[in-house]
Protein backbone atom coordinates (compact mmCIF):
# COMPACT_ATOMS: atom_id res chain seq x y z
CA UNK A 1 1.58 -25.98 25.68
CA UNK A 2 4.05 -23.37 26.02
CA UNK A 3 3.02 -19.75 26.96
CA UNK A 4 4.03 -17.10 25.05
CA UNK A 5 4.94 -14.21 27.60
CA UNK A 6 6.49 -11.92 25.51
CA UNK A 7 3.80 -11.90 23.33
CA UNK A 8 1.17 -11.50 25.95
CA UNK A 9 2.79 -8.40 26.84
CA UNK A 10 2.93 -7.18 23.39
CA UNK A 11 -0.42 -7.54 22.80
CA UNK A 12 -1.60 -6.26 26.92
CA UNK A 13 0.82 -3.25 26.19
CA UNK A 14 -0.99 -2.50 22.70
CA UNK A 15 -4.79 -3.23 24.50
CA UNK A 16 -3.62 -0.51 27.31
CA UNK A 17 -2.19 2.14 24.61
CA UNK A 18 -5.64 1.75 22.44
CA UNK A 19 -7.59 2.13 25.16
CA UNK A 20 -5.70 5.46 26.77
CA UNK A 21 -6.85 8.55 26.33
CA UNK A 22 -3.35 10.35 26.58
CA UNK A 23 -3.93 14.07 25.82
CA UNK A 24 -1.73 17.31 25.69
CA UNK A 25 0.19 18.62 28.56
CA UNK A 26 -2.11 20.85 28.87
CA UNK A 27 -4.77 18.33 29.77
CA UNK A 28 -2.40 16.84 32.43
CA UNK A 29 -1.91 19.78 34.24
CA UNK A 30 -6.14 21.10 33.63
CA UNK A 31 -6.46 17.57 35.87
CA UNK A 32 -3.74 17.80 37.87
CA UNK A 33 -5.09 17.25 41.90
CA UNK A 34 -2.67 18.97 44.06
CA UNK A 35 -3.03 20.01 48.10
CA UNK A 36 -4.32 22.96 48.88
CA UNK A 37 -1.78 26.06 48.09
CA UNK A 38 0.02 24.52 45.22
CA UNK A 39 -0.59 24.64 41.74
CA UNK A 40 0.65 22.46 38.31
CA UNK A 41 2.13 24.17 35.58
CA UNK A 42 3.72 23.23 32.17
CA UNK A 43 7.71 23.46 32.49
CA UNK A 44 8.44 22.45 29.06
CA UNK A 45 7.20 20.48 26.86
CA UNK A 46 7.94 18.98 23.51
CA UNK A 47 10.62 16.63 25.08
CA UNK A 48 9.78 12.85 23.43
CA UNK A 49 10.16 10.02 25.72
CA UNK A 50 11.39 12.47 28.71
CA UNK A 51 12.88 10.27 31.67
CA UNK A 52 15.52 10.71 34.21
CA UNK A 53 16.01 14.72 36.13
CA UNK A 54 18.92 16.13 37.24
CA UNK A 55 19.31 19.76 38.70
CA UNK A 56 22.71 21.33 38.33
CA UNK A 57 24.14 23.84 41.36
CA UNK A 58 23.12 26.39 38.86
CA UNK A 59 19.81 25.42 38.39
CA UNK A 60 20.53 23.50 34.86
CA UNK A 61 17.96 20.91 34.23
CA UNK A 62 18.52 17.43 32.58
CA UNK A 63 16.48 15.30 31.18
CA UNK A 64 17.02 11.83 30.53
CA UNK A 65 15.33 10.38 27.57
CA UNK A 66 14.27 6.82 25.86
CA UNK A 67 15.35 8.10 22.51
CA UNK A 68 18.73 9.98 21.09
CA UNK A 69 18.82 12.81 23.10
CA UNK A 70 19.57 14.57 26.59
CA UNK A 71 17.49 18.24 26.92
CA UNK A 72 19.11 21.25 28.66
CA UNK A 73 16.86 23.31 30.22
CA UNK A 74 17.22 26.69 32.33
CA UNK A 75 14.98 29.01 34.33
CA UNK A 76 17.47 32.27 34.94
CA UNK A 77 14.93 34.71 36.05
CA UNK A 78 12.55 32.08 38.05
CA UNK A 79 9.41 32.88 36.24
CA UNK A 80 8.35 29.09 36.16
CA UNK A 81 9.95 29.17 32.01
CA UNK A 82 13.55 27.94 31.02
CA UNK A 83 14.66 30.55 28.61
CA UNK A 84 17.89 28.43 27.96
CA UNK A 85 17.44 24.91 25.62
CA UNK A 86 19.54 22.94 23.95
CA UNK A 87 20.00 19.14 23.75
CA UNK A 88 22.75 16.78 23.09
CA UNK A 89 21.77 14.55 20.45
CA UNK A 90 23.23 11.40 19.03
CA UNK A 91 22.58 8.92 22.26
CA UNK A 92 21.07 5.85 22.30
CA UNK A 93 18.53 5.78 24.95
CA UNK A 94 20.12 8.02 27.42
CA UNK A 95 17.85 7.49 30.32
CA UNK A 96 20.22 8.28 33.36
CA UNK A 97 21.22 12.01 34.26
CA UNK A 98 23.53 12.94 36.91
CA UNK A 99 25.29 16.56 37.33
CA UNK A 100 28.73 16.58 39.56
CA UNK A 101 29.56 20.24 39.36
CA UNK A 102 29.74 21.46 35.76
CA UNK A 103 30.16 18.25 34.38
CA UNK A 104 26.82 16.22 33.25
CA UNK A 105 26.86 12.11 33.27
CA UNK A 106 24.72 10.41 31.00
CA UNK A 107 24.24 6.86 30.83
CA UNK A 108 22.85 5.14 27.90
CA UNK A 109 22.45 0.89 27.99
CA UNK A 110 26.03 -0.69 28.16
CA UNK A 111 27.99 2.12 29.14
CA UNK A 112 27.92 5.95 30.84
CA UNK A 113 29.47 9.18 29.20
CA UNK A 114 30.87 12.59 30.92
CA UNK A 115 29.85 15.41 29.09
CA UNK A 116 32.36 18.23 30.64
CA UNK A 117 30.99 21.61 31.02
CA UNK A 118 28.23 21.22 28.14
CA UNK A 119 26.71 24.34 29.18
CA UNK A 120 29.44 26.72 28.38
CA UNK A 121 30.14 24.55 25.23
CA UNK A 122 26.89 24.97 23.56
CA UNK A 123 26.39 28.58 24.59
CA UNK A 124 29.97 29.20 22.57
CA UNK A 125 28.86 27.71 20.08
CA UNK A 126 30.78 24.54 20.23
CA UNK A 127 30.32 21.04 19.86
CA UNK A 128 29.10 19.17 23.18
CA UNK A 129 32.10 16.79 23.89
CA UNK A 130 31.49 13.34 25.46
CA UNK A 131 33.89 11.10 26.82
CA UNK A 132 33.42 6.83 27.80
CA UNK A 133 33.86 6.54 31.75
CA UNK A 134 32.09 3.15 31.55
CA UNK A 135 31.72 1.05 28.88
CA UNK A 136 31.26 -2.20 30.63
CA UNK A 137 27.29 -2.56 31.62
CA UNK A 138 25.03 -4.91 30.69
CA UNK A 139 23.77 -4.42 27.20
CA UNK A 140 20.27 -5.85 27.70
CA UNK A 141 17.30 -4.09 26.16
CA UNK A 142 14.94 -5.66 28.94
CA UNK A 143 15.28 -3.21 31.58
CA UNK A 144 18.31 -1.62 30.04
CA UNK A 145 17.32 2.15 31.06
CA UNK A 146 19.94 2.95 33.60
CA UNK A 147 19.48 5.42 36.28
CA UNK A 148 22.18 7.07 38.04
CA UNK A 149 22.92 10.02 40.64
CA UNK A 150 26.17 11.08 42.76
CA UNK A 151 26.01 10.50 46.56
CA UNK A 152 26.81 12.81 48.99
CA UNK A 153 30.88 12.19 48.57
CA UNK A 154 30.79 12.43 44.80
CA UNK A 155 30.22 8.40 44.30
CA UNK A 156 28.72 7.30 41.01
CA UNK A 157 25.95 4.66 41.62
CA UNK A 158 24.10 2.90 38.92
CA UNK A 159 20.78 0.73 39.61
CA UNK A 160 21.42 -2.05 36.92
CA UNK A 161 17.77 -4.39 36.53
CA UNK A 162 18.14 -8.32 35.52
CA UNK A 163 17.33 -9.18 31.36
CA UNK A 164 13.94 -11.00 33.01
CA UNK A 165 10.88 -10.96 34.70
CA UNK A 166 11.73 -14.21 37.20
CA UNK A 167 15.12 -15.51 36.84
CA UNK A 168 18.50 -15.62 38.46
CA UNK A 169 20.72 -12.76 37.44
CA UNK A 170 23.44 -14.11 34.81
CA UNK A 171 25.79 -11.81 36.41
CA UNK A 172 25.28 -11.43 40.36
CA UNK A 173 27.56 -8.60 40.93
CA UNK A 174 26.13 -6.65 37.74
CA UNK A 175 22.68 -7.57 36.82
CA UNK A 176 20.04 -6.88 39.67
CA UNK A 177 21.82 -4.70 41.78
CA UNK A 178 23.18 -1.08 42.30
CA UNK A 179 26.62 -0.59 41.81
CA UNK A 180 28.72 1.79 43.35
CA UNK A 181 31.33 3.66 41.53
CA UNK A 182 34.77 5.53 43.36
CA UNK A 183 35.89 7.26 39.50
CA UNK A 184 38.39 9.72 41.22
CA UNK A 185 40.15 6.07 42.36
CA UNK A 186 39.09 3.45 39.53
CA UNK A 187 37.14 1.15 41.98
CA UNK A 188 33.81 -0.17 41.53
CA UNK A 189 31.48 -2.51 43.63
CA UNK A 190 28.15 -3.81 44.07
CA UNK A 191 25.95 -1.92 46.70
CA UNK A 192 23.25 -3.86 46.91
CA UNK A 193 21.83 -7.31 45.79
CA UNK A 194 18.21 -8.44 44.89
CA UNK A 195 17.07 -5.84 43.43
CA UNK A 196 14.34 -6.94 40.51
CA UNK A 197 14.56 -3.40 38.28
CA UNK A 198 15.43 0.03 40.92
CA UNK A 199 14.81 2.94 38.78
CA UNK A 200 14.54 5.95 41.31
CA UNK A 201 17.11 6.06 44.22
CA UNK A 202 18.15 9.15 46.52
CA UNK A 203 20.00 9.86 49.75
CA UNK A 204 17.93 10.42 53.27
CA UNK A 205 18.47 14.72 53.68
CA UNK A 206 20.08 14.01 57.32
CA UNK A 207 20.93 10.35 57.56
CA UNK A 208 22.53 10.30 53.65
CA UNK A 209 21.52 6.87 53.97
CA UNK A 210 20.51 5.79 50.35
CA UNK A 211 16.64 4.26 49.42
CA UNK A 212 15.71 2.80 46.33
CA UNK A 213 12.23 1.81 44.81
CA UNK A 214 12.18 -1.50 43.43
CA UNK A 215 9.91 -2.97 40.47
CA UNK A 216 7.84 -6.13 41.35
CA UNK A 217 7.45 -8.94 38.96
CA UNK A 218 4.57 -9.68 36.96
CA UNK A 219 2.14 -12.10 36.06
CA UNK A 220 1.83 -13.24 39.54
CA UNK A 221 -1.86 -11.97 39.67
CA UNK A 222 -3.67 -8.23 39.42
CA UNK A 223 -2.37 -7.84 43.42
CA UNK A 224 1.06 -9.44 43.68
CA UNK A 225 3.62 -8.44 44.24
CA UNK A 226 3.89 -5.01 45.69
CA UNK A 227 6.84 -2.50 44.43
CA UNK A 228 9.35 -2.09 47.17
CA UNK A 229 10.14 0.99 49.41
CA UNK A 230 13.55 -0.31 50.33
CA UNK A 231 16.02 1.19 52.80
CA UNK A 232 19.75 0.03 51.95
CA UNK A 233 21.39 0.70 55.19
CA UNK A 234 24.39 -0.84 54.59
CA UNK A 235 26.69 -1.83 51.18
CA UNK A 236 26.19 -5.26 50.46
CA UNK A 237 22.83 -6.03 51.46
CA UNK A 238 20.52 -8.55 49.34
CA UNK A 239 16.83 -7.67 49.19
CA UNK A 240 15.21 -11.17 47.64
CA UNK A 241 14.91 -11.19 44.12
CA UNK A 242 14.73 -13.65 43.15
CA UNK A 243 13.73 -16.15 45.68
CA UNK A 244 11.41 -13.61 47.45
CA UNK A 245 8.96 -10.78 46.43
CA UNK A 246 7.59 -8.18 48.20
CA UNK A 247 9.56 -9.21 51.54
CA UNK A 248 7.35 -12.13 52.69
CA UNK A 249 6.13 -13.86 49.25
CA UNK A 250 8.19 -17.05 48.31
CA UNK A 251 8.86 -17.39 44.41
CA UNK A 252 7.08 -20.39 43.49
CA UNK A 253 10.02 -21.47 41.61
CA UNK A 254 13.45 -20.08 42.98
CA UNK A 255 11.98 -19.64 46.27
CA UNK A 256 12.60 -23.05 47.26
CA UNK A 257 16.55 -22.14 47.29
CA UNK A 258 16.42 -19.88 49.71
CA UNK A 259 13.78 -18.59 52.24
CA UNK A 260 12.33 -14.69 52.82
CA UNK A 261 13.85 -14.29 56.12
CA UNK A 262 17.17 -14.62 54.78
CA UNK A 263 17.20 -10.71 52.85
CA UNK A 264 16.26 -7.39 54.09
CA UNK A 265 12.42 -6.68 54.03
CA UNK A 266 11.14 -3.75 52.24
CA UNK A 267 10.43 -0.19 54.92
CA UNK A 268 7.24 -0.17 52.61
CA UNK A 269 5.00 -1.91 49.83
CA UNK A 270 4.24 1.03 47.43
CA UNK A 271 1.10 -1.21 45.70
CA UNK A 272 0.97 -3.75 42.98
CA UNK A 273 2.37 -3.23 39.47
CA UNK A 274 2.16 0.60 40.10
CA UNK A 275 5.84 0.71 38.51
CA UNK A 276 7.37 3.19 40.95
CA UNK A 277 10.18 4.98 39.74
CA UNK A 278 12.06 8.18 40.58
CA UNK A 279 12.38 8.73 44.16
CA UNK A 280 13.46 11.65 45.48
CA UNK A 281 14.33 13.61 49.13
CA UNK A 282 13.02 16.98 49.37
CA UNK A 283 15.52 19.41 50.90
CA UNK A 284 13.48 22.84 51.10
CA UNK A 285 10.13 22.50 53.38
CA UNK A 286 8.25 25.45 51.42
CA UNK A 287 6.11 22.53 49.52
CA UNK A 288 6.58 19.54 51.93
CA UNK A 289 7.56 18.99 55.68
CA UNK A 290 10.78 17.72 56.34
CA UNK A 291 11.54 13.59 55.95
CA UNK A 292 9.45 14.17 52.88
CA UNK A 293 10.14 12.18 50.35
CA UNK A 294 8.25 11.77 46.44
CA UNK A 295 7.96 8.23 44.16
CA UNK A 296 6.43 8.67 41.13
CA UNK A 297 4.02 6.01 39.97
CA UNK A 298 4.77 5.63 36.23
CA UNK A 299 1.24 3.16 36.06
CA UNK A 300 0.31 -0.20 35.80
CA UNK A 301 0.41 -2.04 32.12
CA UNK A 302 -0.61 -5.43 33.66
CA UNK A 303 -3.11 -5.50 36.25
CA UNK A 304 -6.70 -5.60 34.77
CA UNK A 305 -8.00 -2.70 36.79
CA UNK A 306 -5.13 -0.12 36.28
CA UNK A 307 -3.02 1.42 39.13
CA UNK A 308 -0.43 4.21 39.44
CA UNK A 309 -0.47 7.19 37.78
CA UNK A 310 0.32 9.45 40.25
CA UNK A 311 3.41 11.01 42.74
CA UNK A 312 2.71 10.33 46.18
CA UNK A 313 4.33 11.70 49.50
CA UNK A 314 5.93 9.65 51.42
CA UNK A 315 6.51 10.75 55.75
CA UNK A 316 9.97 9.19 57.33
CA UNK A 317 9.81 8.98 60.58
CA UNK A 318 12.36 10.85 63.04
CA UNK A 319 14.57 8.47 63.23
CA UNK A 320 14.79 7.76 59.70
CA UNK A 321 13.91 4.19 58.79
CA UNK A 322 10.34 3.96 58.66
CA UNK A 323 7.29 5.11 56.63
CA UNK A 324 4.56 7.10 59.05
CA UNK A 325 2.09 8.14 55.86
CA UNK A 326 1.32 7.22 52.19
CA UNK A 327 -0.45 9.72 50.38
CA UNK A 328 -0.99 11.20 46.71
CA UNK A 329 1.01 14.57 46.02
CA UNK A 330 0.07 14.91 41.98
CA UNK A 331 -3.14 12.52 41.07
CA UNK A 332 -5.92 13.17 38.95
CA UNK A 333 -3.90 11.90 36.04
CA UNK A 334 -5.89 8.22 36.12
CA UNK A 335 -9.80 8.85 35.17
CA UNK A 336 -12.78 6.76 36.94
CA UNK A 337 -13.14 5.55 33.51
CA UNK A 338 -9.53 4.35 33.60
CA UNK A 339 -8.21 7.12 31.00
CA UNK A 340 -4.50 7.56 31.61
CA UNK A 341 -3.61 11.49 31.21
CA UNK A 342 -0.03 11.33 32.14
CA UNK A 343 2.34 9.09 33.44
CA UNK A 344 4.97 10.61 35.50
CA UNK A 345 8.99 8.99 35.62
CA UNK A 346 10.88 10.99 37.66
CA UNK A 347 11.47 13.71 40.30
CA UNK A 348 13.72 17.16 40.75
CA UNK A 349 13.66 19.73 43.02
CA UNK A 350 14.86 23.57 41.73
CA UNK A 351 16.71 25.90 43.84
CA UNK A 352 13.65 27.93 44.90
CA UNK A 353 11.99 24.24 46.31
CA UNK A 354 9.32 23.77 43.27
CA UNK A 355 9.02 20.62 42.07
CA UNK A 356 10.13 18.99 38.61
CA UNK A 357 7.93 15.97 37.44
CA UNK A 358 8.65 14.42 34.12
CA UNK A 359 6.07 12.63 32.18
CA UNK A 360 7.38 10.38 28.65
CA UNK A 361 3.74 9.79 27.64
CA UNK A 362 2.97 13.18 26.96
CA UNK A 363 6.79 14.64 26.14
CA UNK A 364 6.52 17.44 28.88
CA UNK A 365 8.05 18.31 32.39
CA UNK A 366 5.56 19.86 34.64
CA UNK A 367 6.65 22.14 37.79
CA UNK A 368 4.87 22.48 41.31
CA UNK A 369 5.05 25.66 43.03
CA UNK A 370 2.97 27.37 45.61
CA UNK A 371 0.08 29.18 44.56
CA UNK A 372 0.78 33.20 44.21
């Protein structure tokens, strides 16, 4: 008898959404659990499917989405509400938002687009021009929202997941990896390997070395595999998928090609089928201490006792390559009666040091400040 996987998760996915209790951004932030001297409020709201965050030099915020649309907001006068915002419509699930400068970068499935100075466009009045820098991803619907950010030198880099839960990547050098992009000189490359679905990446604050979550692969039980904290210290590193899991856990199948201790461990498991996503580095200590970084746990959709739900700190050590603590930043947002009230995707940081989290299930961005 042949299983049916893909309609499994069809019908798992449709048990979980009858059975959550999503409510209002208002009811996100009512249960939001914070530490002590910070406090949850509503950014914006009204922003369907809202994904990837980028903050421009001006304080400019994108936001990705999983629909037809990237959102413009802007808080001039820093009372905690954007006054400016606009969208660009006419995407096709523009998940990935990157600013360099003026210019915003939005990638959509197969290809990424350079909207120049959009700001200034739309406050003229004009027409938000967008021109192709890539058009040669991986057109996959099964993990096809990209996400993408600018290192330190001005470097695109794209985290591209495989079409699959378990399989090996058609393409090596484009399909489970994070790809590295020089546009000033027209040269790409693949940055790392073996990398199952990396939606959240950043760069260490003082080391600029880049991190990258990692989503582990399911139906291997409620507790395996673990999502990966993973450290990519170097460019062409492989991290296991999809001959290993989780660092030390053979595939039953393609792990008889080639063993765990033959790819880079993860710095840190992050839990079971909590599907971490944005990471990010904080850069101003008001909220967090320094080495601080945030993952946000978009939730669990198949483990039978759900997981997730939440953004949790995470301590680097001194020297910069391992994890000293673990511990929830925003929860609350998962019930005792397993009642999902948000589900948060990804991470910013504004130029006073509050904190951007967006959340697709409920269409809102929510900011954490400290407590006047």
């Amino acid at each position: 008898m042949r299983i049916n996987y893909r309609k499994i998760a069809v019908l798992f996915l449709l048990s979980i959404w009858i059975g959550t209790s999503l409510g209002a951004p208002r009811d996100a932030v009512r249960a939001a659990q914070v530490p002590a001297g910070l406090r949850v409020e509503i950014f914006a709201e009204g922003i369907r499917n809202a994904r990837s965050l980028d903050v421009a030099e001006d304080g400019t915020v994108a936001v990705g989405t999983s629909g037809n649309a990237v959102f413009l907001l802007r808080d001039a006068d820093g009372d905690g509400i954007p006054e400016f915002k606009a969208t660009i419509p006419g995407l096709r699930n523009p998940n990935g938002v990157a600013w360099l400068g003026t210019d915003l970068y939005i990638a959509e499935t197969s290809r990424v687009l350079r909207a120049s100075k959009p700001v200034q466009d739309i406050q003229s009045g004009n027409k938000v021009q967008l021109q192709i820098v890539i058009d040669n991803l991986p057109n996959s619907s099964h993990h096809g929202r990209r996400f993408i950010d600018f290192d330190p030198q001005g470097n695109l880099f794209i985290a591209l997941g495989v079409p699959c839960n378990i399989c090996e990547p058609p393409h090596p050098e484009l399909t489970g990896t994070i790809r590295k992009y020089d546009l000033q000189n027209n040269i790409d490359t693949t940055y790392a390997y073996g990398l199952r679905n990396s939606v959240g990446f950043d760069w260490h604050v003082q080391t600029q070395q880049l991190w990258a979550t990692d989503n582990g692969s399911d139906w291997l039980g409620d507790d395996l595999p673990h999502d990966e904290l993973n450290l990519i210290s170097a460019p062409g590193q492989h991290f296991g998928y999809p001959y290993c899991h989780q660092g030390d856990l053979a595939d039953k199948e393609y792990g008889e090609l080639r063993t765990c201790d033959e790819f880079i461990a993860p710095v840190y498991k992050l839990g079971p089928h909590v599907a971490s996503l944005g990471l990010h580095f904080v850069t101003d200590t008001k909220l967090l201490p320094a080495n601080s970084a945030l993952v946000a746990l978009h939730g669990s959709w198949n483990r039978s006792e759900r997981i997730g739900y939440a953004v949790m700190q995470i301590q680097i050590d001194d020297t910069g390559t391992a994890v000293t603590s673990y511990e929830p930043f925003v929860s609350g947002w998962l019930t005792n009666d397993g009642d999902v009230i948000a589900r948060p995707v990804d991470i910013a940081e504004l130029p006073d040091g509050s904190i951007l989290i967006s959340d697709d299930s409920n269409g809102a961005v929510y900011r954490v400040s400290v407590r006047s």
